[in-house]
C-alpha atoms as a PDB file:
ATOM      1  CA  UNK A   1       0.000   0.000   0.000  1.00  0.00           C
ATOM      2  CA  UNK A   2       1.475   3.389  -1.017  1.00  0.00           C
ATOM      3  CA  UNK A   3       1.821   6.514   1.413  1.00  0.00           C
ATOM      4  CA  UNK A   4      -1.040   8.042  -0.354  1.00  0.00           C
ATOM      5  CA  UNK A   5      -3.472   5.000  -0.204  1.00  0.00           C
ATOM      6  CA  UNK A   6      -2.541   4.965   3.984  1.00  0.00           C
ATOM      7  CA  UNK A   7      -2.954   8.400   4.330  1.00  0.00           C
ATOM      8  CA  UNK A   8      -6.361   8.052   2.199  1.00  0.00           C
ATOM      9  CA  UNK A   9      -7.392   4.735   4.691  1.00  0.00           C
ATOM     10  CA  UNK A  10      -6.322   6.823   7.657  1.00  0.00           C
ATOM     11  CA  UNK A  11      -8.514   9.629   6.899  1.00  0.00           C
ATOM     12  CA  UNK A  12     -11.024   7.571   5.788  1.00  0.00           C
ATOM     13  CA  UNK A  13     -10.845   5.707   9.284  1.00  0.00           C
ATOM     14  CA  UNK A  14     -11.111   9.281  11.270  1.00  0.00           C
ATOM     15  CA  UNK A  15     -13.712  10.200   9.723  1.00  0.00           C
ATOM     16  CA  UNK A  16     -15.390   7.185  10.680  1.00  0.00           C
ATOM     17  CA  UNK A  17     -14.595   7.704  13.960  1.00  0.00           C
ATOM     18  CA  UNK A  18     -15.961  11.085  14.343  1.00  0.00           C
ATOM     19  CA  UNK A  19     -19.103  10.732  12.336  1.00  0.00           C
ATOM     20  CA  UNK A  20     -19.928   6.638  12.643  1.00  0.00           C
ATOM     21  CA  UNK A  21     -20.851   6.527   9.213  1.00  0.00           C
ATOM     22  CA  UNK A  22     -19.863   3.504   7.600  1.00  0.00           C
ATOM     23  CA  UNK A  23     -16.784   3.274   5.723  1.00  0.00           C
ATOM     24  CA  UNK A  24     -18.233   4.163   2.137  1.00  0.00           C
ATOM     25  CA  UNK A  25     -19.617   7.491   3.576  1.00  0.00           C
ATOM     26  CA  UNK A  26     -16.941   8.658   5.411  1.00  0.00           C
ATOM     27  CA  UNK A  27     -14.752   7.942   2.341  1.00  0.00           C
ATOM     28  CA  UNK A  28     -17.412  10.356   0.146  1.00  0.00           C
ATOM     29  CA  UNK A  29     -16.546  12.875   3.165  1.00  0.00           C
ATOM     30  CA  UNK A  30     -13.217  12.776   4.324  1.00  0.00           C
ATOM     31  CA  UNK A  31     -12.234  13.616   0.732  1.00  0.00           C
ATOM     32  CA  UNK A  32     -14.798  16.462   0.227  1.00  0.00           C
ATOM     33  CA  UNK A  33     -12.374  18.754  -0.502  1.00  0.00           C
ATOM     34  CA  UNK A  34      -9.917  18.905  -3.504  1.00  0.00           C
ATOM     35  CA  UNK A  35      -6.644  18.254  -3.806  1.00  0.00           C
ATOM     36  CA  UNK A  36      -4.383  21.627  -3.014  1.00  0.00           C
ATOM     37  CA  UNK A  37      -3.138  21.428  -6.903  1.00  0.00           C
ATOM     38  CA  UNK A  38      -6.893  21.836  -8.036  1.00  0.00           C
ATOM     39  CA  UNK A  39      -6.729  17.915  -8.699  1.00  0.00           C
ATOM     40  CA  UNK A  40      -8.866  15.158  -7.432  1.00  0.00           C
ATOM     41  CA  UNK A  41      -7.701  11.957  -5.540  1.00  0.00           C
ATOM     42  CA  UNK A  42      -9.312   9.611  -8.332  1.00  0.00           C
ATOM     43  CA  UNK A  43     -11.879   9.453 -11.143  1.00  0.00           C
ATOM     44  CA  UNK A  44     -14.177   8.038  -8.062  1.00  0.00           C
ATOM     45  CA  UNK A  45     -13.768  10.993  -5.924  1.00  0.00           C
ATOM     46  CA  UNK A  46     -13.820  13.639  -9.346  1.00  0.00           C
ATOM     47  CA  UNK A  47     -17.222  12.086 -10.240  1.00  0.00           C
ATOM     48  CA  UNK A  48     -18.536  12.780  -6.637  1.00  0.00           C
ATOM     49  CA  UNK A  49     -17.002  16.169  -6.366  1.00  0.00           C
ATOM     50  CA  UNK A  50     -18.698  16.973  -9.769  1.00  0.00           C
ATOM     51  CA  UNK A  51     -22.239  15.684  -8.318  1.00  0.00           C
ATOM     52  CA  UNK A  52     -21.817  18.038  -5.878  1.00  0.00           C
ATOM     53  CA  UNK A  53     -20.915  21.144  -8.095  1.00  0.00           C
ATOM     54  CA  UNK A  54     -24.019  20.404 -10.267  1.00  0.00           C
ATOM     55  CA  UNK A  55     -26.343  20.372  -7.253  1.00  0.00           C
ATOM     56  CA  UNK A  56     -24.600  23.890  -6.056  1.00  0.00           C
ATOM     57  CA  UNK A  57     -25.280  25.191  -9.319  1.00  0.00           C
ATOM     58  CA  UNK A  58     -28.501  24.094  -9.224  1.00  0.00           C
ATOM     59  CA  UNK A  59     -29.218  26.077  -5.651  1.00  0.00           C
ATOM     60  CA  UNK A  60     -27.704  29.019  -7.405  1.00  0.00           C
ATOM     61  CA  UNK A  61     -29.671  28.852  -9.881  1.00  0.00           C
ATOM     62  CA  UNK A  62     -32.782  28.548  -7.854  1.00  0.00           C
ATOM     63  CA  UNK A  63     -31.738  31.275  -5.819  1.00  0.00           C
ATOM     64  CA  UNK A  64     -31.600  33.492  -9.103  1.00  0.00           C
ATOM     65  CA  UNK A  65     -34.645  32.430  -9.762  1.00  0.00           C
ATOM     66  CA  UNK A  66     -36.739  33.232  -6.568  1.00  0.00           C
ATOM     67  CA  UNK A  67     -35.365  36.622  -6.375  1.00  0.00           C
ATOM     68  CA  UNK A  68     -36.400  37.339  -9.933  1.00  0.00           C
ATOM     69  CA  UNK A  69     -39.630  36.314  -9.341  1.00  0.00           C
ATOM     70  CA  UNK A  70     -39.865  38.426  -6.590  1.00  0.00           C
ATOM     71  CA  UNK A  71     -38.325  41.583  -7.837  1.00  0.00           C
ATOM     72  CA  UNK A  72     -41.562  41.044 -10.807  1.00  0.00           C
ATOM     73  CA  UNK A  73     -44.205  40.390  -7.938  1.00  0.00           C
ATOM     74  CA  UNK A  74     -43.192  43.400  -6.136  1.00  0.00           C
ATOM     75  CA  UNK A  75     -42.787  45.532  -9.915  1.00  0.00           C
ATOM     76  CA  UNK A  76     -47.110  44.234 -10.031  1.00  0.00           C
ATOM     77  CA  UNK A  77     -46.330  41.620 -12.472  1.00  0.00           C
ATOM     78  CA  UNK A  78     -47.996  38.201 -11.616  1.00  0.00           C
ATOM     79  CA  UNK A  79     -46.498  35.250 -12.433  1.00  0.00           C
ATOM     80  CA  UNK A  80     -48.199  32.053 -13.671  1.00  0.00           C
ATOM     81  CA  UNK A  81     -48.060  28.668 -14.192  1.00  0.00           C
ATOM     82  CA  UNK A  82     -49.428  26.039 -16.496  1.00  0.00           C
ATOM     83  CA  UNK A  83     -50.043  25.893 -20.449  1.00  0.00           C
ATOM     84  CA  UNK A  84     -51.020  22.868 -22.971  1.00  0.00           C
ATOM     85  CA  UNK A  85     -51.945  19.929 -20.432  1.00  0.00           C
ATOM     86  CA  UNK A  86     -52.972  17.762 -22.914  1.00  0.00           C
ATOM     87  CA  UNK A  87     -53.681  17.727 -26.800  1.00  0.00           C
ATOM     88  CA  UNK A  88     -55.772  20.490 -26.606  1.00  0.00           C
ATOM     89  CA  UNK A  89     -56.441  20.885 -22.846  1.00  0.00           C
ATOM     90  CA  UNK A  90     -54.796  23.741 -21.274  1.00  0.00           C
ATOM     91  CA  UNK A  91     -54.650  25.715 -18.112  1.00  0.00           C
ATOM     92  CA  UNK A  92     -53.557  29.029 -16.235  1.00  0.00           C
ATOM     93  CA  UNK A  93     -52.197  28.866 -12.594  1.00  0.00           C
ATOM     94  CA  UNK A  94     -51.420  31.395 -10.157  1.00  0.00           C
ATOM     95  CA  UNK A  95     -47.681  30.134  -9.773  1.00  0.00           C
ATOM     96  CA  UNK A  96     -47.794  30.474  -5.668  1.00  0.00           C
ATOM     97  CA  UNK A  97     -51.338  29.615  -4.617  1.00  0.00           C
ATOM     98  CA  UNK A  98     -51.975  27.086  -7.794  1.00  0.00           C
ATOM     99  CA  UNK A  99     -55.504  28.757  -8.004  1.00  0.00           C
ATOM    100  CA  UNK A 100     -56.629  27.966 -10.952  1.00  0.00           C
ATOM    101  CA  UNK A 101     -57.156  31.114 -13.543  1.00  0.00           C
ATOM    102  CA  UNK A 102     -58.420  30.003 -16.696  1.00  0.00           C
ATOM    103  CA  UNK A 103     -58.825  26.758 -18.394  1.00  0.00           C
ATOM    104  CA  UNK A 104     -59.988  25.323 -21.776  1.00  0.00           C
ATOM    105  CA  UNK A 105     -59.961  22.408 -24.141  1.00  0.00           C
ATOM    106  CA  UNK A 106     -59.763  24.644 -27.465  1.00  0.00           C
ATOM    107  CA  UNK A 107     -56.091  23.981 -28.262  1.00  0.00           C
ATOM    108  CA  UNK A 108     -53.317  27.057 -28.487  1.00  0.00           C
ATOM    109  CA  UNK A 109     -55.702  29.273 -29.977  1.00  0.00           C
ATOM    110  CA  UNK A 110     -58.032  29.178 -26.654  1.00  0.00           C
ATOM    111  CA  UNK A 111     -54.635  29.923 -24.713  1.00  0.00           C
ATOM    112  CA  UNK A 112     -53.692  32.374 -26.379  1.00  0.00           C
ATOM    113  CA  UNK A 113     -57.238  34.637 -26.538  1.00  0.00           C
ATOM    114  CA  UNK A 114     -58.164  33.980 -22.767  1.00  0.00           C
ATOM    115  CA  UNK A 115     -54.351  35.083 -21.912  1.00  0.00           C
ATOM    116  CA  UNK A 116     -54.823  38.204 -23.681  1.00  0.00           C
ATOM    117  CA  UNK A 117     -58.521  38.592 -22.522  1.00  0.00           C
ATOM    118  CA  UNK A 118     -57.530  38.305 -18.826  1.00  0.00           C
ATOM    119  CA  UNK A 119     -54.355  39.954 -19.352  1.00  0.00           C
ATOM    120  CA  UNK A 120     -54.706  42.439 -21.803  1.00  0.00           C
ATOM    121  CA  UNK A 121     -51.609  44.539 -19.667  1.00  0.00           C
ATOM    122  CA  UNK A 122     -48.948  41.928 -20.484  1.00  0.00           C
ATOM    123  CA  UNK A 123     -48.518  41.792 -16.969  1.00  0.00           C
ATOM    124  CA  UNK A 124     -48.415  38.352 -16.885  1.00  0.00           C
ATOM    125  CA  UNK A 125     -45.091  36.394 -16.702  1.00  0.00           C
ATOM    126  CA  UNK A 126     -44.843  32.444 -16.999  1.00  0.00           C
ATOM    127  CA  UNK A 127     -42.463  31.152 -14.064  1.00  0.00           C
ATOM    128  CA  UNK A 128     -40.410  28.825 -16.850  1.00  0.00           C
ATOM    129  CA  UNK A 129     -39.516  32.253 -18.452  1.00  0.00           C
ATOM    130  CA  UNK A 130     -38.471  34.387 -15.365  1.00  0.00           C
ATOM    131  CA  UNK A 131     -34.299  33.042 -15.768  1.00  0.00           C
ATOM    132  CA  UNK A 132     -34.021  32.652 -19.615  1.00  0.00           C
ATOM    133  CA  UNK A 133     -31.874  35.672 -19.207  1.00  0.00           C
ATOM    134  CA  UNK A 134     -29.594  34.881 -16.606  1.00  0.00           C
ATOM    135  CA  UNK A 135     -26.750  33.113 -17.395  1.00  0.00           C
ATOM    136  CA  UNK A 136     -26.354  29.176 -16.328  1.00  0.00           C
ATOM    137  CA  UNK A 137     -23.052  28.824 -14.106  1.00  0.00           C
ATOM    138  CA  UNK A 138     -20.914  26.180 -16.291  1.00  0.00           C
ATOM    139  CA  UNK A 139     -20.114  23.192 -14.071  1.00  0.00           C
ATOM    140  CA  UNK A 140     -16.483  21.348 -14.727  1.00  0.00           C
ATOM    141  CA  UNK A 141     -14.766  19.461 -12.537  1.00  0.00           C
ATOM    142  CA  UNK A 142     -10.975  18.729 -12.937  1.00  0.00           C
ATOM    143  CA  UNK A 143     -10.645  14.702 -14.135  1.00  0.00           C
ATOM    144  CA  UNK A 144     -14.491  14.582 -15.711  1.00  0.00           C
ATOM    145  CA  UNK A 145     -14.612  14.530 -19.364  1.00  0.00           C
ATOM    146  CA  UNK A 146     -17.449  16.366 -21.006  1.00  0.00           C
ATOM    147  CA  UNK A 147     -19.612  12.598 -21.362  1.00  0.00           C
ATOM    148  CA  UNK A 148     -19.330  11.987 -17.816  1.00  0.00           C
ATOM    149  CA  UNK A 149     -20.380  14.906 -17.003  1.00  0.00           C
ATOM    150  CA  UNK A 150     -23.318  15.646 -19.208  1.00  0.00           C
ATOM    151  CA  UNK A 151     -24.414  11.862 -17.502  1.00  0.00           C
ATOM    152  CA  UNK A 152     -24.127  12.566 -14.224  1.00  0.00           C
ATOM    153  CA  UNK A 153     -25.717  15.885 -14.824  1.00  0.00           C
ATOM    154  CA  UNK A 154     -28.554  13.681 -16.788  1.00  0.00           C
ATOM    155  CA  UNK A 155     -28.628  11.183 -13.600  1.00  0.00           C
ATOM    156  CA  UNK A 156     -29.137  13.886 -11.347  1.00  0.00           C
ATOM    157  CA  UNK A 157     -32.089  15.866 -13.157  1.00  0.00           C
ATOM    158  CA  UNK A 158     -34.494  12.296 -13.385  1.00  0.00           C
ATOM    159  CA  UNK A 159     -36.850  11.843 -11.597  1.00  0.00           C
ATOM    160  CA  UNK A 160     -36.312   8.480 -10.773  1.00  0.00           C
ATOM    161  CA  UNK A 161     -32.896   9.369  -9.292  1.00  0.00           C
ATOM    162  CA  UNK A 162     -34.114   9.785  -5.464  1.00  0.00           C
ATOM    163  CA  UNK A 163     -32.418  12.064  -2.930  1.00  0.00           C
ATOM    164  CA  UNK A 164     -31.472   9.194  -1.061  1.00  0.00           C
ATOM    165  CA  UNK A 165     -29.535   7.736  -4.072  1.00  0.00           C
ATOM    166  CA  UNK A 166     -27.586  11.151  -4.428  1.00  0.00           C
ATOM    167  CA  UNK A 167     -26.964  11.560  -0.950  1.00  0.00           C
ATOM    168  CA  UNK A 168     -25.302   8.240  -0.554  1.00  0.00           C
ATOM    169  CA  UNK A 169     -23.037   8.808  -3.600  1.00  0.00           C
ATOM    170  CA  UNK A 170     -21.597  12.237  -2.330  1.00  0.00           C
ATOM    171  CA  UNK A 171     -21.937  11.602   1.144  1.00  0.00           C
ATOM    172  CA  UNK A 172     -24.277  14.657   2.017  1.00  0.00           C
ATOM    173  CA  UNK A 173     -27.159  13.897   4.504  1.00  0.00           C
ATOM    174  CA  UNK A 174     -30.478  13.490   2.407  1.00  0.00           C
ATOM    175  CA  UNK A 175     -32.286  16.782   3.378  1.00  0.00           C
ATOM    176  CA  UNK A 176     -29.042  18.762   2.111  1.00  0.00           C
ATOM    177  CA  UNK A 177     -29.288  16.988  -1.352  1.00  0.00           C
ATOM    178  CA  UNK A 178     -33.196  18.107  -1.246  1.00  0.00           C
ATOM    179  CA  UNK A 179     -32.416  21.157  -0.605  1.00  0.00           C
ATOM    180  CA  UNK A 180     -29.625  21.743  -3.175  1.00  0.00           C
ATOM    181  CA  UNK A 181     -32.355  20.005  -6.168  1.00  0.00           C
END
């Protein structure tokens, strides 16, 4: 065993010791941090250190997001949810009470003339739109090549992939993965 692979066990081992998490979690955390040359300790550790970027971009982004929509909520604009639901079903929701504004089964063109019937001000602003202009933070991580990271970013974003599942890969408790998603 090389000095680097007992220095890695020995870490590995304290952490253990402070935290009690098994071994496979306290690995994910004792080597949270990168390397002091900008460099991971293995493709392993870079794929979990990447995971973790792309969830703290994520709460960055959200953050952008909430206080956009609240800079237009206090400017009188209202935002709102919703759109086709179905073939031609559609809907209009108030985006924080989910009150239900308008509905129809008449296709776009029924969207589009009760929008501008019960907004005729254009003060209306769909939530989906609210960061199209901000720009996405772009999320490398040293020893990740672009594939790996556009499926871990993919693995991430399904909804099949639970909190749980991301929090034992990283080695975050669960509620700090939900509230990074």
């Amino acid at each position: 065993m090389g000095k680097r692979n007992r220095a890695r066990t020995r870490a590995i081992r304290a952490e253990m010791a402070k935290t009690g998490q098994n071994y496979t979690r306290a690995a994910a955390t004792a080597v949270e941090s990168p390397l002091g040359d900008g460099g991971v300790r293995s493709s392993g550790d870079a794929a979990v250190e990447h995971v973790r970027r792309l969830l703290r971009a994520q709460l960055t982004i959200d953050d952008a997001r909430y206080e956009r929509l609240e800079e237009l909520e206090q400017k009188g604009y209202r935002i709102v949810d919703g759109g086709q639901v179905g073939v031609d079903e559609w809907k209009v929701l108030d985006w924080r009470t989910d009150e239900v504004i308008a509905e129809g089964d008449d296709g776009w063109e029924g969207y589009t003339a009760a929008t501008k019937r019960l907004c005729p001000d254009g003060r209306w602003v769909h939530v989906d739109s609210v960061t199209d202009d901000l720009p996405l933070p772009e999320v490398s991580t040293p020893g990740v090549p672009p594939s790996l990271a556009k499926a871990l970013y993919e693995w991430i974003s399904q909804n099949s992939t639970s909190a749980e599942d991301i929090a034992q890969f990283i080695g975050w408790p669960v509620e700090k993965v939900r509230e990074h998603q």
